[in-house]
C-alpha atoms as a PDB file:
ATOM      1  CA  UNK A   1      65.668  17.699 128.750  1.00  0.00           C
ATOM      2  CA  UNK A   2      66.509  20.526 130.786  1.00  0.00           C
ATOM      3  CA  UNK A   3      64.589  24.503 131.418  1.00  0.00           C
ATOM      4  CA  UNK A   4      66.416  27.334 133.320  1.00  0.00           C
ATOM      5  CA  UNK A   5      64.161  29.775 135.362  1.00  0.00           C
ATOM      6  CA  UNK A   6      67.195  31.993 135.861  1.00  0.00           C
ATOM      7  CA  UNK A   7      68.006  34.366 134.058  1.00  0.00           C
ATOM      8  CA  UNK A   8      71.768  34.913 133.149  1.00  0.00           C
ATOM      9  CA  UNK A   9      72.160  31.330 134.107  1.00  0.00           C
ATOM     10  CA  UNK A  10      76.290  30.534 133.192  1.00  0.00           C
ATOM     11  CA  UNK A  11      76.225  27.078 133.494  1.00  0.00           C
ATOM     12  CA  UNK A  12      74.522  23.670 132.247  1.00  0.00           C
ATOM     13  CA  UNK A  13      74.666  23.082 136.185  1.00  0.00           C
ATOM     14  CA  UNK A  14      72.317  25.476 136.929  1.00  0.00           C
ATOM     15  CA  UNK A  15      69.524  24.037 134.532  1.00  0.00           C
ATOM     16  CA  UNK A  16      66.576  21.905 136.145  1.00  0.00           C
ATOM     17  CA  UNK A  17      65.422  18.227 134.738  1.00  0.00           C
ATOM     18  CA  UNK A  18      62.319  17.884 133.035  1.00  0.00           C
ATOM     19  CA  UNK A  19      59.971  15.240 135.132  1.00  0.00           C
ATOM     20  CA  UNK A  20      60.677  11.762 134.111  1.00  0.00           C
ATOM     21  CA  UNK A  21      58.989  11.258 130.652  1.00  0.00           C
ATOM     22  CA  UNK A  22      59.543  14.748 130.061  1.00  0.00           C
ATOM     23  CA  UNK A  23      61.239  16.517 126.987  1.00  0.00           C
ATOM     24  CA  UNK A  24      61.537  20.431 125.814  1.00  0.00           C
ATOM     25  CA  UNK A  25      61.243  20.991 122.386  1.00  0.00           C
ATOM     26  CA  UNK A  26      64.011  23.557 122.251  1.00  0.00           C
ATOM     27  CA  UNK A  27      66.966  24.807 123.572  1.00  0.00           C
ATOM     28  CA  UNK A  28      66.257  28.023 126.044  1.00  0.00           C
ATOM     29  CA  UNK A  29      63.601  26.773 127.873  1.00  0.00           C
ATOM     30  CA  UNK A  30      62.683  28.905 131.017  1.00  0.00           C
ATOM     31  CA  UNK A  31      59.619  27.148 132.654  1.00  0.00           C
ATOM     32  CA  UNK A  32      58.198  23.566 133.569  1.00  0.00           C
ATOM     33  CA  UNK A  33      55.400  24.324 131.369  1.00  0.00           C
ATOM     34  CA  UNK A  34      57.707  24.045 128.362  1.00  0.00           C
ATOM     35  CA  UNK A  35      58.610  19.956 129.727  1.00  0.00           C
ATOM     36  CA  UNK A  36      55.973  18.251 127.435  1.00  0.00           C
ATOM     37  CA  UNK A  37      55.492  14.473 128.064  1.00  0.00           C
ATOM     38  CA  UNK A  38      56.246  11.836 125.803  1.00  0.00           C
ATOM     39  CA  UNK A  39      53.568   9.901 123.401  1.00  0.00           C
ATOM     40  CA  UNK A  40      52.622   7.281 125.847  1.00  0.00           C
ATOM     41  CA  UNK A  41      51.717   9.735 128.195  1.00  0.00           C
ATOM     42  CA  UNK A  42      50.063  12.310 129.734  1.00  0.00           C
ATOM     43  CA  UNK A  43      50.522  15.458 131.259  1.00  0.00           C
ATOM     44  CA  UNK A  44      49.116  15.593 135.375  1.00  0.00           C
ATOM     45  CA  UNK A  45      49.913  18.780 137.445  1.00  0.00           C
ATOM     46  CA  UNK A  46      50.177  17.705 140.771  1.00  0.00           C
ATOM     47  CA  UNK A  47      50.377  20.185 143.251  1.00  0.00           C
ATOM     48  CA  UNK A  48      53.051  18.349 145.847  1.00  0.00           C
ATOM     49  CA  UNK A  49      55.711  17.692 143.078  1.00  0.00           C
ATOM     50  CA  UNK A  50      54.665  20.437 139.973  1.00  0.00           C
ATOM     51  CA  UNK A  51      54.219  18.647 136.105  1.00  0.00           C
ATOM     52  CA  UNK A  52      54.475  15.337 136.003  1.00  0.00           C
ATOM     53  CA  UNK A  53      53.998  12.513 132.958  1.00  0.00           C
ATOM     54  CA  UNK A  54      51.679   9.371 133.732  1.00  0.00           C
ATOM     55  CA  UNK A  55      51.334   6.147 132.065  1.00  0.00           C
ATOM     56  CA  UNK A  56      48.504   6.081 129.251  1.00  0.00           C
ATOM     57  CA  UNK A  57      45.437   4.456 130.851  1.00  0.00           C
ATOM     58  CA  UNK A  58      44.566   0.713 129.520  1.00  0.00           C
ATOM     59  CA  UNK A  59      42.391   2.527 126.794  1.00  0.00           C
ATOM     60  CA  UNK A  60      43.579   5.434 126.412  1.00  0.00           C
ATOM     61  CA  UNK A  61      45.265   7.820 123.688  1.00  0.00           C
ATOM     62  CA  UNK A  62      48.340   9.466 124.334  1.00  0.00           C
ATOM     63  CA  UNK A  63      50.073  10.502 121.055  1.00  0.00           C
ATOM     64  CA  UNK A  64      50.180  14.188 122.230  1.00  0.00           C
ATOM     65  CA  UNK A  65      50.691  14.411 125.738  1.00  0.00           C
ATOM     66  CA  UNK A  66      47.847  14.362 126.754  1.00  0.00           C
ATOM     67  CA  UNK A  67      44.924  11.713 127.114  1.00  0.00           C
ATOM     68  CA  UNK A  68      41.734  10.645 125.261  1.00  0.00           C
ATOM     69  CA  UNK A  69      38.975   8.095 124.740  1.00  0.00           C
ATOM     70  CA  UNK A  70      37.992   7.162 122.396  1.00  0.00           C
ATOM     71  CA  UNK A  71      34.461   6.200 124.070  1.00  0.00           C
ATOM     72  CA  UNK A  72      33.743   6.481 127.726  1.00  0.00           C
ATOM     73  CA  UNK A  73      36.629   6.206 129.960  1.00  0.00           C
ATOM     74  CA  UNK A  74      36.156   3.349 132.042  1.00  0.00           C
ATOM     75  CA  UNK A  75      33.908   3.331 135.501  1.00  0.00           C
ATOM     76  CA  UNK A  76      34.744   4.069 138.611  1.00  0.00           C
ATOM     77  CA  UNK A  77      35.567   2.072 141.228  1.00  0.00           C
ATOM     78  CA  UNK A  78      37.821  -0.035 138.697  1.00  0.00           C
ATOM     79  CA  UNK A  79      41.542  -0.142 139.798  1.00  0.00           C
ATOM     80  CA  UNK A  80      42.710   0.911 136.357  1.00  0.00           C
ATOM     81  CA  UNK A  81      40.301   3.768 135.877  1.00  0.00           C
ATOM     82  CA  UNK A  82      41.590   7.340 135.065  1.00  0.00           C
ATOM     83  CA  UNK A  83      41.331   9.782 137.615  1.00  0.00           C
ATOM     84  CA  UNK A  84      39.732  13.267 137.028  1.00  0.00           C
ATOM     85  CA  UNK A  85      37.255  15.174 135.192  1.00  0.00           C
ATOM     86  CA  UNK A  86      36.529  13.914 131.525  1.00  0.00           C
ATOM     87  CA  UNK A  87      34.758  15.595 128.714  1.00  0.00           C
ATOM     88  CA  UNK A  88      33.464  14.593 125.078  1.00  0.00           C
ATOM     89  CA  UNK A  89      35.911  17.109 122.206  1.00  0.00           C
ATOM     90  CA  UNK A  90      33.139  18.097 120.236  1.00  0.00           C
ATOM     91  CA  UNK A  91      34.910  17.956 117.180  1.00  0.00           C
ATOM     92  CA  UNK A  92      36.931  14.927 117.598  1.00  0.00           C
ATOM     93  CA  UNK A  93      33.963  12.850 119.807  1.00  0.00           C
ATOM     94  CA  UNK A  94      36.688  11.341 122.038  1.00  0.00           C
ATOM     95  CA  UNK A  95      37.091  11.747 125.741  1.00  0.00           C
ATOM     96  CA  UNK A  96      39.538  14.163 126.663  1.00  0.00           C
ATOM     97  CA  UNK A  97      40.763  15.313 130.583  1.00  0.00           C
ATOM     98  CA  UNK A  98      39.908  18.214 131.333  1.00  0.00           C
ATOM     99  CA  UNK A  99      41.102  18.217 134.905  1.00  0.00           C
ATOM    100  CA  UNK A 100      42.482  16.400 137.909  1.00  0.00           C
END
């Protein structure tokens, strides 16, 4: 999938790819922010290399794009825990990111 932050763009060509994992859901697209990642994964803006999709953690749910426990995520120093700042969704009890 593809956006276009030019306007009066002419050509396919000039279109930009969507980070890998990354889809639009319709044609005319004009930011990153419209690239939405695929269930599986998870939305991460990193501020070197812009929007980027990452792997669902062991764990995790990623139907949406982005990620949730349903409990705790898991501890700290393990090698396959999430990074960043997690939360309890009050209405849905899981564990959501709420930042990186």
């Amino acid at each position: 999938s593809t956006y276009n932050p030019d306007s009066g763009a002419t050509s396919l060509a000039q279109c930009r790819q969507c980070q890998p994992d990354g889809f639009t859901e319709a044609p005319g697209a004009s930011e990153d922010s419209a690239c939405l990642c695929k269930s599986g994964t998870y939305a991460v803006d990193d501020p070197a290399a812009g929007m980027r999709c990452k792997s669902c953690p062991a764990g995790g749910i990623c139907a949406d794009g982005s990620c949730a426990f349903e409990s705790s995520p898991p501890a700290c120093p393990s090698s396959n825990a999430p990074l960043g700042e997690w939360e309890v969704d009050t209405a849905t009890g899981a564990w959501k990111l709420v930042g990186c």
